[in-house]
PDB file of N, CA and C in Angstrom:
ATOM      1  N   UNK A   1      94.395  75.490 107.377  1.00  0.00           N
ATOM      2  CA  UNK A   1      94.434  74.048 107.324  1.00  0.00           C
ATOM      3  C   UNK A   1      93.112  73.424 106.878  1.00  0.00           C
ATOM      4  N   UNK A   2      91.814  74.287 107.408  1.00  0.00           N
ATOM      5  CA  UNK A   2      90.423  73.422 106.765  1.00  0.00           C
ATOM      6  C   UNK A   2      90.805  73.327 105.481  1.00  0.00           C
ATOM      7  N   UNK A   3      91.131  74.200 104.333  1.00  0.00           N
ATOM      8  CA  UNK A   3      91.098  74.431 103.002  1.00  0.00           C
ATOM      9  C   UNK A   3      91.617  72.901 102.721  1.00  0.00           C
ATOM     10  N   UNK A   4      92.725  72.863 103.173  1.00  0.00           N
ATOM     11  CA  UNK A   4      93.609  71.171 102.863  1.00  0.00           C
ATOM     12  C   UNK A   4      92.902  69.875 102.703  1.00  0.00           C
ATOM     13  N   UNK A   5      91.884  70.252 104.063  1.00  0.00           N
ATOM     14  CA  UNK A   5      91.343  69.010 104.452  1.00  0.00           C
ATOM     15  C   UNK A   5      90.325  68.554 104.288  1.00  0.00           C
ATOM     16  N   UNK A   6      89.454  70.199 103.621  1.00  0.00           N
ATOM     17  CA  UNK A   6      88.468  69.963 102.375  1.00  0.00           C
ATOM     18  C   UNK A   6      88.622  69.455 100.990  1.00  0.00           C
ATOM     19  N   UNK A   7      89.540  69.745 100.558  1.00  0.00           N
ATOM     20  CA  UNK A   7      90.325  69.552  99.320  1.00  0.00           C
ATOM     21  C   UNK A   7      90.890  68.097  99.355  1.00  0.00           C
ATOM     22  N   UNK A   8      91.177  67.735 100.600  1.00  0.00           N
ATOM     23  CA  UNK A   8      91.548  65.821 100.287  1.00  0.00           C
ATOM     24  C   UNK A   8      90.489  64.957 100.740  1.00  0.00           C
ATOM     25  N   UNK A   9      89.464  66.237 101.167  1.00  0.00           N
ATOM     26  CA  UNK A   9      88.290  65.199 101.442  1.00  0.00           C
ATOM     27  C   UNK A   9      87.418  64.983 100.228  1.00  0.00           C
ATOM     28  N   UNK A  10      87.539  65.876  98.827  1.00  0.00           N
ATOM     29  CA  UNK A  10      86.998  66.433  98.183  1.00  0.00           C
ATOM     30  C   UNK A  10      87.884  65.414  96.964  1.00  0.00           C
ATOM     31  N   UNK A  11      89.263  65.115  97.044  1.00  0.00           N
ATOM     32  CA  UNK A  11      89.991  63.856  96.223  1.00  0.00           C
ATOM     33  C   UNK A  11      89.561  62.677  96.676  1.00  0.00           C
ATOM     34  N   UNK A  12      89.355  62.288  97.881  1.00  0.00           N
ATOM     35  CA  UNK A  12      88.959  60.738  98.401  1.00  0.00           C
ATOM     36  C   UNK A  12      87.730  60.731  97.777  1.00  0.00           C
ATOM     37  N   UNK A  13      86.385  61.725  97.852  1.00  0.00           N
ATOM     38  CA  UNK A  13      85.358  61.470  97.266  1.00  0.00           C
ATOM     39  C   UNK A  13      85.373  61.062  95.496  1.00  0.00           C
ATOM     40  N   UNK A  14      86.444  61.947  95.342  1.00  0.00           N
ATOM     41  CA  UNK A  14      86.313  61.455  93.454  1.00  0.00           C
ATOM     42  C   UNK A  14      87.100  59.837  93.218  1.00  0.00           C
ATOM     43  N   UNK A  15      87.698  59.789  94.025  1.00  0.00           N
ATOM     44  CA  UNK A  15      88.449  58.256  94.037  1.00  0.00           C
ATOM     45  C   UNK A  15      87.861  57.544  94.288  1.00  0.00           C
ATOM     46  N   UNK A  16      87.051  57.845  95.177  1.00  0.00           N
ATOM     47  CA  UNK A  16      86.046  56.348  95.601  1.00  0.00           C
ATOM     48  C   UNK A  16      84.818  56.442  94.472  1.00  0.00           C
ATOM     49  N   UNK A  17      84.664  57.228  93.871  1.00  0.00           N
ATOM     50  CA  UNK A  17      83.502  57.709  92.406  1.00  0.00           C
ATOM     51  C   UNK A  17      84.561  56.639  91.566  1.00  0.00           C
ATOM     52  N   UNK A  18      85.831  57.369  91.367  1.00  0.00           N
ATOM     53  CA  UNK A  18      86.347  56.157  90.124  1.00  0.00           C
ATOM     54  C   UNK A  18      86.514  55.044  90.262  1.00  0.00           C
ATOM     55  N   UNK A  19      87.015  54.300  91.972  1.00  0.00           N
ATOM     56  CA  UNK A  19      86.678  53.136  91.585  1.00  0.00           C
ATOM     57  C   UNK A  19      85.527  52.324  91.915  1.00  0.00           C
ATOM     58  N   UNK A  20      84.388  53.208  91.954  1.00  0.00           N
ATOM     59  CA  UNK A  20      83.308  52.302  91.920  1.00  0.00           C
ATOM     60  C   UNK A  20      82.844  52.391  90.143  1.00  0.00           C
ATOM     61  N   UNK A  21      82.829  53.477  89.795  1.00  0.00           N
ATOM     62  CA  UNK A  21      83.330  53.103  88.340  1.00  0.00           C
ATOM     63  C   UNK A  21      83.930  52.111  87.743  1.00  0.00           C
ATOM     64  N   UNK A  22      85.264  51.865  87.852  1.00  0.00           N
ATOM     65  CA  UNK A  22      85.653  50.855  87.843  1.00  0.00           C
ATOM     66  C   UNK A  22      85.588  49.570  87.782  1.00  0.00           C
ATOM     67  N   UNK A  23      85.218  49.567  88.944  1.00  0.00           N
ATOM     68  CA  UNK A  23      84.344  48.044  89.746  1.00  0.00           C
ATOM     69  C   UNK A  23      83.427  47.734  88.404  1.00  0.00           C
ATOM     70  N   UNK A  24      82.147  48.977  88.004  1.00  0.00           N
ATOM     71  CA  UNK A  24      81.161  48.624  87.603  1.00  0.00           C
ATOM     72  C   UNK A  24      81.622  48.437  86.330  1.00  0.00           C
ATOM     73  N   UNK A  25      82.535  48.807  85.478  1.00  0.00           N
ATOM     74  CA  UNK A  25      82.904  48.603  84.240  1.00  0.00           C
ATOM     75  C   UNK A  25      83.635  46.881  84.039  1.00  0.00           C
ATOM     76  N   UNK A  26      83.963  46.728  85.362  1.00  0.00           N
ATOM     77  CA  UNK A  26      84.607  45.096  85.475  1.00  0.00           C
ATOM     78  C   UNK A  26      83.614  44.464  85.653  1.00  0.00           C
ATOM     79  N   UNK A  27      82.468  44.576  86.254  1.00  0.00           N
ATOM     80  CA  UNK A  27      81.639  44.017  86.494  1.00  0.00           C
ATOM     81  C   UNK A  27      80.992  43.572  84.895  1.00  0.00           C
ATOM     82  N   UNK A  28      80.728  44.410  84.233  1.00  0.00           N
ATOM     83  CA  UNK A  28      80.254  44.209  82.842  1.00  0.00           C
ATOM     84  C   UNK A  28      81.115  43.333  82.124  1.00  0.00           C
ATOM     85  N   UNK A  29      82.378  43.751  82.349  1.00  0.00           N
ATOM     86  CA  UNK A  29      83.317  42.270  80.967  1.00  0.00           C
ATOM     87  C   UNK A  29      82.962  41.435  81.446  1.00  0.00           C
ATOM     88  N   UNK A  30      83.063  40.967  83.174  1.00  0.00           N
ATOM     89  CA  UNK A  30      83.181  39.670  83.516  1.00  0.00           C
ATOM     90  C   UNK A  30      81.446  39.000  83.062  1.00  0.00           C
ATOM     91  N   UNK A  31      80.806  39.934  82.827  1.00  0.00           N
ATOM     92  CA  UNK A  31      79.441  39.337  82.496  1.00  0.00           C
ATOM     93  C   UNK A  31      79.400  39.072  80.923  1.00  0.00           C
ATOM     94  N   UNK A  32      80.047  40.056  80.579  1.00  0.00           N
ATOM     95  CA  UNK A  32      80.246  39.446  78.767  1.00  0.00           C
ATOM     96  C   UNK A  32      81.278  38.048  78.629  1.00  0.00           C
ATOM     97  N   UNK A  33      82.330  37.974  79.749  1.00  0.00           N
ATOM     98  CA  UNK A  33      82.845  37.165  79.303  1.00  0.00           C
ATOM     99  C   UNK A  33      82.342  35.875  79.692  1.00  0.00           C
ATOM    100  N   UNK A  34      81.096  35.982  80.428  1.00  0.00           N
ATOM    101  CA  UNK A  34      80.540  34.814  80.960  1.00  0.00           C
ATOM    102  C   UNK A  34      79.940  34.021  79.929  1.00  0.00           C
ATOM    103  N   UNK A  35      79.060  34.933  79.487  1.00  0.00           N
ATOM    104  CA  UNK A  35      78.302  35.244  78.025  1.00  0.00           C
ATOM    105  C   UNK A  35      78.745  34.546  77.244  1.00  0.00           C
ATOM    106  N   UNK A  36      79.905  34.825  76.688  1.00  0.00           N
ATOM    107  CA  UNK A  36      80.930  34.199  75.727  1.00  0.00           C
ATOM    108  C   UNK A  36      80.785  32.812  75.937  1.00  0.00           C
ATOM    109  N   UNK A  37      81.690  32.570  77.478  1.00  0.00           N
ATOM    110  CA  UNK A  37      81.800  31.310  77.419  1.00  0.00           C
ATOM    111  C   UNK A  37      80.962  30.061  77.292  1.00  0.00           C
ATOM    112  N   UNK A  38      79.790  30.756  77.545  1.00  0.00           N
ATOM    113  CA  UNK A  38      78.581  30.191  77.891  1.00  0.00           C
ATOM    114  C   UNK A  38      77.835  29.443  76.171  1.00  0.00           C
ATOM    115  N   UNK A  39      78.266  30.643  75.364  1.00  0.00           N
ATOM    116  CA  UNK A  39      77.586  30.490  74.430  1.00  0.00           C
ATOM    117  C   UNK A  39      78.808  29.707  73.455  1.00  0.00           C
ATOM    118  N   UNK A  40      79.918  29.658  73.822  1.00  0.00           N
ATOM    119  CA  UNK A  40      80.921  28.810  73.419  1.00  0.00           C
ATOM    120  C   UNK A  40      80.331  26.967  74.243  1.00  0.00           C
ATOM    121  N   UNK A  41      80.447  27.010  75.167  1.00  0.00           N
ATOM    122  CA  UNK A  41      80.313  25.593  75.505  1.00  0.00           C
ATOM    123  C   UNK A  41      78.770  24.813  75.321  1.00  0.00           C
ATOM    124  N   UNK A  42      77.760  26.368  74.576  1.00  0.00           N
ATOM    125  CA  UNK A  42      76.666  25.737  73.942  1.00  0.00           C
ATOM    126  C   UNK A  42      76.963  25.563  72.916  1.00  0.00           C
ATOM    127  N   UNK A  43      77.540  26.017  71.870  1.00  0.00           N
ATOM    128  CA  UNK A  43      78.016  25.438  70.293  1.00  0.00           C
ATOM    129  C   UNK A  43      78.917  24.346  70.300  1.00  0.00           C
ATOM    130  N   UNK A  44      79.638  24.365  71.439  1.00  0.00           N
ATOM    131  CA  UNK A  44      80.390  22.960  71.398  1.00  0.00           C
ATOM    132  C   UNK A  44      79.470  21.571  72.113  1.00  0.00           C
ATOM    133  N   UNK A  45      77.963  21.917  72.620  1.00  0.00           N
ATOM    134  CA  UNK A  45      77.544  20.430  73.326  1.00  0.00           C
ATOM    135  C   UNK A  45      76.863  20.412  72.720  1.00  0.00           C
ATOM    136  N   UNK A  46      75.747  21.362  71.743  1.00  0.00           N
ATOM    137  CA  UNK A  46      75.001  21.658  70.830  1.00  0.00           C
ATOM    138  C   UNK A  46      73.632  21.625  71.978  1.00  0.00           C
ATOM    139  N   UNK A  47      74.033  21.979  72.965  1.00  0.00           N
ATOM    140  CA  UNK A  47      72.421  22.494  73.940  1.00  0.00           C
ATOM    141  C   UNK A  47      72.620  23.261  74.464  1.00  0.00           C
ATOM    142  N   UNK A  48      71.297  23.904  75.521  1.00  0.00           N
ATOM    143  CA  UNK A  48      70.916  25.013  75.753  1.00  0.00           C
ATOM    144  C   UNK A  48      70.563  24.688  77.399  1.00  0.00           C
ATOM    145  N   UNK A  49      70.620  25.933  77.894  1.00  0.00           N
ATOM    146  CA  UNK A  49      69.912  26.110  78.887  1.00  0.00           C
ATOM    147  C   UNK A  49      69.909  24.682  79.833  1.00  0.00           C
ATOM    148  N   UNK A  50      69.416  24.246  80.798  1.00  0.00           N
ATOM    149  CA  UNK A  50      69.543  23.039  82.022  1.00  0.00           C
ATOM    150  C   UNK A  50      70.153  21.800  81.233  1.00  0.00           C
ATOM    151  N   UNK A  51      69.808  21.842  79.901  1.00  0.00           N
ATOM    152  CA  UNK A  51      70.280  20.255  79.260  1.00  0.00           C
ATOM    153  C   UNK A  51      72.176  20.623  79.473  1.00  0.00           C
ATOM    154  N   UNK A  52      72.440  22.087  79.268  1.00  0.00           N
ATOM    155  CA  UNK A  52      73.924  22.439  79.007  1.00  0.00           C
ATOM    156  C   UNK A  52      74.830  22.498  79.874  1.00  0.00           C
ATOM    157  N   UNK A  53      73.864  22.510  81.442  1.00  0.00           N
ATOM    158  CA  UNK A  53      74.823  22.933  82.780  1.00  0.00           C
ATOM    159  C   UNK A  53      74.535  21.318  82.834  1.00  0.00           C
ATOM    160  N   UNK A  54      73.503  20.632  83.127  1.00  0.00           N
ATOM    161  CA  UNK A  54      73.330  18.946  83.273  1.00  0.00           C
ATOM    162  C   UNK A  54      74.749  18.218  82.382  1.00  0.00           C
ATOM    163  N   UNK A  55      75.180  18.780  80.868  1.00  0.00           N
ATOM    164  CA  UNK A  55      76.016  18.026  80.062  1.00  0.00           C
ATOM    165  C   UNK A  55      77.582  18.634  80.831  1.00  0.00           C
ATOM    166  N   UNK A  56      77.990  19.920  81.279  1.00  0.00           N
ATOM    167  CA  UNK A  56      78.920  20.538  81.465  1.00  0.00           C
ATOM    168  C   UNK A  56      79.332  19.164  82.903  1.00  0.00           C
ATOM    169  N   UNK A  57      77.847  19.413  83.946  1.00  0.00           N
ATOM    170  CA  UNK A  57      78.339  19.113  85.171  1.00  0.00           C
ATOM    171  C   UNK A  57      78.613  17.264  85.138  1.00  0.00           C
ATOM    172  N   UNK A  58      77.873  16.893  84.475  1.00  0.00           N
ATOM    173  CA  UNK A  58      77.890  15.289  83.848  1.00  0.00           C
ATOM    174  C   UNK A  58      80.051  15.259  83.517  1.00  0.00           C
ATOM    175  N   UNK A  59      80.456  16.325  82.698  1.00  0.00           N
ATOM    176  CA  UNK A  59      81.548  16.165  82.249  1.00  0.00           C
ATOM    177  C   UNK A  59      82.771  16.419  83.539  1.00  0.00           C
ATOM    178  N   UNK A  60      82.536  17.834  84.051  1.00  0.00           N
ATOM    179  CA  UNK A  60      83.556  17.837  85.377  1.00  0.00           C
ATOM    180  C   UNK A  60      83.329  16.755  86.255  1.00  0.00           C
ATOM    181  N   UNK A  61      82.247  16.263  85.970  1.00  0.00           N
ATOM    182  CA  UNK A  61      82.346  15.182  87.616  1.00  0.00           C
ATOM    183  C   UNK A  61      82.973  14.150  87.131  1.00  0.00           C
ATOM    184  N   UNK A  62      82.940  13.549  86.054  1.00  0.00           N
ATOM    185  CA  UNK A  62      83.908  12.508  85.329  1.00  0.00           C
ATOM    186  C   UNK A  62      85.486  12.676  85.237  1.00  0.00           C
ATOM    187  N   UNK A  63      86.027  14.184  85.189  1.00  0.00           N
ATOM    188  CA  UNK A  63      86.924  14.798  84.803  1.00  0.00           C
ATOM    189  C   UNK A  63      87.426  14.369  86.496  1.00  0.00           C
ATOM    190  N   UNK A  64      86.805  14.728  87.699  1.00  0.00           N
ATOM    191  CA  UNK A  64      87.010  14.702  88.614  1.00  0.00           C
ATOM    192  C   UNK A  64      87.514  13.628  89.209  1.00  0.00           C
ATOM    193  N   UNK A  65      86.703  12.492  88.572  1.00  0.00           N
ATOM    194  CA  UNK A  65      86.589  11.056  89.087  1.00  0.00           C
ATOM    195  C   UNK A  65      88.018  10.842  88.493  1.00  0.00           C
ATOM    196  N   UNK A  66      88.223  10.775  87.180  1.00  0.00           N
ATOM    197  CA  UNK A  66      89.475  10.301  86.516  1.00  0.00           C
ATOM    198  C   UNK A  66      90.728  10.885  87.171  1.00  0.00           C
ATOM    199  N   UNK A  67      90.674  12.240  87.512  1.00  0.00           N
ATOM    200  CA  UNK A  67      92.177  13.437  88.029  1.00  0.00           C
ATOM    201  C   UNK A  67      91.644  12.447  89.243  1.00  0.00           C
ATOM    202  N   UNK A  68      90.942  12.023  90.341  1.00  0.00           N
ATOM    203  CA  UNK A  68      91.182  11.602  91.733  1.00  0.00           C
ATOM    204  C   UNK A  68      92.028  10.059  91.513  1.00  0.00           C
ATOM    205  N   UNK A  69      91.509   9.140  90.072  1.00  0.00           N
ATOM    206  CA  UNK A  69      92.221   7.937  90.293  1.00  0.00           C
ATOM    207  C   UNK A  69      93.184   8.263  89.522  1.00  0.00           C
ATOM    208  N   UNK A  70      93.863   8.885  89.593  1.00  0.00           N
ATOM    209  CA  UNK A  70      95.412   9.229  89.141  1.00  0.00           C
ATOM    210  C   UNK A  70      95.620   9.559  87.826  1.00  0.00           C
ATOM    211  N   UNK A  71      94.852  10.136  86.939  1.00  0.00           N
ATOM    212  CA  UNK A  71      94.551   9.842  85.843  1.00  0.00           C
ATOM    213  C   UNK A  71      95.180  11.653  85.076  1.00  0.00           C
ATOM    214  N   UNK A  72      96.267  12.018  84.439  1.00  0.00           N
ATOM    215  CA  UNK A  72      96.582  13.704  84.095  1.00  0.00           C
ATOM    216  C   UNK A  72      95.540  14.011  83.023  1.00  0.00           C
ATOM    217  N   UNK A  73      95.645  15.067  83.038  1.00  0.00           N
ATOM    218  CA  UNK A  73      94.527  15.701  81.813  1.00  0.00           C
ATOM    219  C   UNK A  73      95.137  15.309  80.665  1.00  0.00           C
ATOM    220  N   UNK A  74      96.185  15.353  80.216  1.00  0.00           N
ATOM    221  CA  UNK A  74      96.426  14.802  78.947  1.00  0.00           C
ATOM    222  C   UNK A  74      96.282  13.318  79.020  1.00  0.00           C
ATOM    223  N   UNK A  75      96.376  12.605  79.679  1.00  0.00           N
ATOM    224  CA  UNK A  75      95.564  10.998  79.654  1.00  0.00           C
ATOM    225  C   UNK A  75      94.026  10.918  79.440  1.00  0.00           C
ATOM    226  N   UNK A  76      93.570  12.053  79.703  1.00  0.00           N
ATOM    227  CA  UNK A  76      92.135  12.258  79.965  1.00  0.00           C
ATOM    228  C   UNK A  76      91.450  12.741  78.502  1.00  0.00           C
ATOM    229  N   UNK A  77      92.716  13.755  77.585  1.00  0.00           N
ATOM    230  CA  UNK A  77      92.061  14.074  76.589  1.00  0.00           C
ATOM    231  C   UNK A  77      92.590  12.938  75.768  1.00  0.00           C
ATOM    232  N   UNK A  78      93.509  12.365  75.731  1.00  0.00           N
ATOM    233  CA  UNK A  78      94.103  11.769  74.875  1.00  0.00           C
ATOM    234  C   UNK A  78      92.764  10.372  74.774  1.00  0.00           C
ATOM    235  N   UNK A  79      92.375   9.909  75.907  1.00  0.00           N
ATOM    236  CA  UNK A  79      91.018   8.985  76.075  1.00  0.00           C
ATOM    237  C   UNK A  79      89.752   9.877  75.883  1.00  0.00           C
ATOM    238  N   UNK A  80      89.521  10.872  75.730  1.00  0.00           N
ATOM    239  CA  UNK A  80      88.537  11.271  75.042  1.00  0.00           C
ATOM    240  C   UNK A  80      88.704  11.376  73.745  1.00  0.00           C
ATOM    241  N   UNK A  81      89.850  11.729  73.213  1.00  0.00           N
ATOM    242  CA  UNK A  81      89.869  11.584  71.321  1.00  0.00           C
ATOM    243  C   UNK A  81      89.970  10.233  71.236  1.00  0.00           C
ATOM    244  N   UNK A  82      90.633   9.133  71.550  1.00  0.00           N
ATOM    245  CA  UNK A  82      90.443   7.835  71.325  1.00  0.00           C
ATOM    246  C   UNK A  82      88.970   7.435  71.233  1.00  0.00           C
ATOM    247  N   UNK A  83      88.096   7.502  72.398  1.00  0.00           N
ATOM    248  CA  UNK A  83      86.907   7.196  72.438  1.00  0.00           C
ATOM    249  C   UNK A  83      86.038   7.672  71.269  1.00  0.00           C
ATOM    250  N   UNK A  84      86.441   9.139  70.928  1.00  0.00           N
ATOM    251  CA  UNK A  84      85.336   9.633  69.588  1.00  0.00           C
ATOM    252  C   UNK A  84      86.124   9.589  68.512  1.00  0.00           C
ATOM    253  N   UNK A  85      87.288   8.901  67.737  1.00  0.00           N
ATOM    254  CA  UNK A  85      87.382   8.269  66.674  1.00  0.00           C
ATOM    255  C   UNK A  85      86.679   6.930  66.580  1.00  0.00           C
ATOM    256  N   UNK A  86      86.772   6.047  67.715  1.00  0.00           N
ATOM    257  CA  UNK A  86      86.357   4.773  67.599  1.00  0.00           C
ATOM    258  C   UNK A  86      84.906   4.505  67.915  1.00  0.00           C
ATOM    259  N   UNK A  87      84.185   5.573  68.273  1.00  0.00           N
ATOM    260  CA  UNK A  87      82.602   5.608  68.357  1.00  0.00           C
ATOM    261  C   UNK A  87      81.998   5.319  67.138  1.00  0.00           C
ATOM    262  N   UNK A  88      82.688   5.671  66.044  1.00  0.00           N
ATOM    263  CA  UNK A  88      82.345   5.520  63.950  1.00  0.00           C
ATOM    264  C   UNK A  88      82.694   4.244  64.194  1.00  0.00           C
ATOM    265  N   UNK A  89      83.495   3.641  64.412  1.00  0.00           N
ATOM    266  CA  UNK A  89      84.081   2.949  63.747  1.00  0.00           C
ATOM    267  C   UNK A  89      84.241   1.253  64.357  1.00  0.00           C
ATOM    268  N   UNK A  90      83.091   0.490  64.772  1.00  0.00           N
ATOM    269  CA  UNK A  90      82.932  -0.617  65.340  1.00  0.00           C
ATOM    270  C   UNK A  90      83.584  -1.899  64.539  1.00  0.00           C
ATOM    271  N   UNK A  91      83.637  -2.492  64.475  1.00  0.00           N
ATOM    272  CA  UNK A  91      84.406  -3.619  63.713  1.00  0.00           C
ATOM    273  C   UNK A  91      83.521  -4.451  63.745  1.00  0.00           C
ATOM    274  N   UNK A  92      83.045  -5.035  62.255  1.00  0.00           N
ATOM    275  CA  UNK A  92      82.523  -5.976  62.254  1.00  0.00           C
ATOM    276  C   UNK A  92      83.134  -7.885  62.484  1.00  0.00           C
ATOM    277  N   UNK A  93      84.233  -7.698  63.063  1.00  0.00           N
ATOM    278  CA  UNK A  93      84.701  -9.194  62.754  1.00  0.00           C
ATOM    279  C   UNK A  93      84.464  -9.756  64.352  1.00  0.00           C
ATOM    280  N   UNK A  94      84.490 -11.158  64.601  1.00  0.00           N
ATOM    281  CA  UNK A  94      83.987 -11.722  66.059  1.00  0.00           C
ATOM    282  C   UNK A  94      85.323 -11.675  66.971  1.00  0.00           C
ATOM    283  N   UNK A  95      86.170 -10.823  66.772  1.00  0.00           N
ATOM    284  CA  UNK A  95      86.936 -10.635  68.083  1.00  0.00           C
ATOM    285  C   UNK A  95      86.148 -10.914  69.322  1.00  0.00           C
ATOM    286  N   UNK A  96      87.568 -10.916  70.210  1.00  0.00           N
ATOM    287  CA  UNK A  96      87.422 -10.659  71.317  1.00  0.00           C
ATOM    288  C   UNK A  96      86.485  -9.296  72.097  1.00  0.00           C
ATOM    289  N   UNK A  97      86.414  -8.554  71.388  1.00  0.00           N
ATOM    290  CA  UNK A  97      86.329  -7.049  71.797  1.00  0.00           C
ATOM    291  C   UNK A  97      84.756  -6.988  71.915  1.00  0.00           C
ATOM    292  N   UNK A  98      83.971  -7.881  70.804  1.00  0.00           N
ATOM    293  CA  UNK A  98      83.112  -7.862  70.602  1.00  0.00           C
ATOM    294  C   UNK A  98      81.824  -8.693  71.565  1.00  0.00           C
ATOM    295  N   UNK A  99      82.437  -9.765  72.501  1.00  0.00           N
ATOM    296  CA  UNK A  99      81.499 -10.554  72.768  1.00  0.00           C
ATOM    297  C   UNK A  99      80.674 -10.206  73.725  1.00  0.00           C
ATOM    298  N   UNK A 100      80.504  -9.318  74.198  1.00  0.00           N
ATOM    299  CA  UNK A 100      79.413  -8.454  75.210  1.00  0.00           C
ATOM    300  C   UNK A 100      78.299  -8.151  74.168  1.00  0.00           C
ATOM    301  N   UNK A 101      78.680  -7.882  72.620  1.00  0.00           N
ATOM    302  CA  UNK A 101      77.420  -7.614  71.918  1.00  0.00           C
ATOM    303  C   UNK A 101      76.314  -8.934  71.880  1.00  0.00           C
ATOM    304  N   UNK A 102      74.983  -7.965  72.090  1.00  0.00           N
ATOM    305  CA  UNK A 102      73.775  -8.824  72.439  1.00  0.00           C
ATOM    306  C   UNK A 102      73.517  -9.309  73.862  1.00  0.00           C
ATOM    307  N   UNK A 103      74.162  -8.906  74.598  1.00  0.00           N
ATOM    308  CA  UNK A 103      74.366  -9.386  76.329  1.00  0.00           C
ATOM    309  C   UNK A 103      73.385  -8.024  76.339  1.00  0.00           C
ATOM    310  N   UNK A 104      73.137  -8.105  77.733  1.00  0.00           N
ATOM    311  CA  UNK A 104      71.956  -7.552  78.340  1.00  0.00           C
ATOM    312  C   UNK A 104      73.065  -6.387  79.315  1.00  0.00           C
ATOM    313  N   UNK A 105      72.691  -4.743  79.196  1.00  0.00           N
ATOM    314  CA  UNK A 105      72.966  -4.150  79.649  1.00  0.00           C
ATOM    315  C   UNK A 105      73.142  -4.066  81.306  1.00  0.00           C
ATOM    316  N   UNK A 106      74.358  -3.587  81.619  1.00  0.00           N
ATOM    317  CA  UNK A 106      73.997  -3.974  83.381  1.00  0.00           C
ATOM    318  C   UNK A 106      73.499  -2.511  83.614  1.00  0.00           C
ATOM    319  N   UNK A 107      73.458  -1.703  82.883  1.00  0.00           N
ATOM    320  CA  UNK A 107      72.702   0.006  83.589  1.00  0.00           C
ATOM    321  C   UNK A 107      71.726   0.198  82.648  1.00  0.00           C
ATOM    322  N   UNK A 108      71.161   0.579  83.511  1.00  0.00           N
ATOM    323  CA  UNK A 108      69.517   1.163  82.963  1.00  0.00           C
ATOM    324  C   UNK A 108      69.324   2.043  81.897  1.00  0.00           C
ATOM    325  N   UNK A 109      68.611   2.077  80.926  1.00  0.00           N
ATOM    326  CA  UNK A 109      68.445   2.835  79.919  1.00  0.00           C
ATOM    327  C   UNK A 109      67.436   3.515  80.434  1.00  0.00           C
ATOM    328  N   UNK A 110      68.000   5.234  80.502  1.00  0.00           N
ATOM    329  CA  UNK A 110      67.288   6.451  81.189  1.00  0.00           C
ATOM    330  C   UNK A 110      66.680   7.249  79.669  1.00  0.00           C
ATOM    331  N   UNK A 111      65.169   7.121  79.895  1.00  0.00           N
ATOM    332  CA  UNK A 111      64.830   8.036  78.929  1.00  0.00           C
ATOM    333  C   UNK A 111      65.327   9.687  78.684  1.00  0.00           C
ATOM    334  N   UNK A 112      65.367   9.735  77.882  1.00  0.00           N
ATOM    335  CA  UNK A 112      65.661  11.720  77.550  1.00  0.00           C
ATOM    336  C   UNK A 112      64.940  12.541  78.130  1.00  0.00           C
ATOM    337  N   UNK A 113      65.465  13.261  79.371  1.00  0.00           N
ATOM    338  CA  UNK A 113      64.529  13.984  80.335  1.00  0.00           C
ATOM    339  C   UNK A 113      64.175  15.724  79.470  1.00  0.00           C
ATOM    340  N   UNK A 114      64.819  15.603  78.315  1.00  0.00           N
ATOM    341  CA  UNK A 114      64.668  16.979  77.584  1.00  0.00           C
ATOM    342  C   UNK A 114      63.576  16.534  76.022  1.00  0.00           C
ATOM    343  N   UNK A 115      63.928  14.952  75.798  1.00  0.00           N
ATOM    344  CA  UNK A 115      62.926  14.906  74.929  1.00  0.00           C
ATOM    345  C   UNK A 115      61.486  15.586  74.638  1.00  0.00           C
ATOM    346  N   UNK A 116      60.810  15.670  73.846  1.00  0.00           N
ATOM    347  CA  UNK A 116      59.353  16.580  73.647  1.00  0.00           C
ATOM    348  C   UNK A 116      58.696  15.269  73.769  1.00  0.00           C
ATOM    349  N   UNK A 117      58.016  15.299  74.603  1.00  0.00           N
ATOM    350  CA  UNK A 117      56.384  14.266  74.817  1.00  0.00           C
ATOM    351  C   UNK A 117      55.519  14.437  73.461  1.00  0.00           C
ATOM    352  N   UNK A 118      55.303  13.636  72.469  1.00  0.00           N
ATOM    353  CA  UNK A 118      54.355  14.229  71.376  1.00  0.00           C
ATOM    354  C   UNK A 118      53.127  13.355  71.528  1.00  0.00           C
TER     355      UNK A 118
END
């Protein structure tokens, strides 16, 4: 009977070898795929490093605010493509739409905390 019980003590050891193997080979995609994403949502904000987690976390907390006042993600993208067609495209005529222009901002204009000091 030892022979047996060497021999499945001798399989549990290679099993627990493969899946820490395992583990460590998952461990690596999930770091490439971090990678990826990372370097995907820097080509899409066009920054780097603290300016990119500052622009990401700036965006979920908005995302957040809107999904809490009742707001679905497709309302949410559908008002984000609205907003960046019409960012080009201001109208010069004296509508209605317009008469806040030249009024005095009610929020503070925050300098660029990533700008270069020259």
């Amino acid at each position: 009977m030892r022979g047996n019980l060497n021999d499945n003590q001798a399989k549990i050891d290679n099993a627990d070898k493969a899946v820490r193997a395992a583990l460590e080979r998952k461990r690596k995609i999930i770091m490439q795929s971090k990678q990826i994403a990372y370097d995907m949502l820097s080509e899409l904000y066009g920054k780097d490093g603290q300016e990119l987690v500052d622009a990401v976390t700036a965006e979920h907390t908005l995302i957040g605010k809107l999904t809490a006042s009742g707001m679905t993600y497709e309302q949410i993208s559908e008002l984000a493509d609205d907003s960046s067609a019409n960012a080009d495209n201001k109208s010069d005529d004296n509508s209605d739409d317009d008469v806040a222009n030249g009024q005095t901002s009610f929020f503070d204009e925050k300098p660029n905390p990533y700008a270069l000091k020259i």
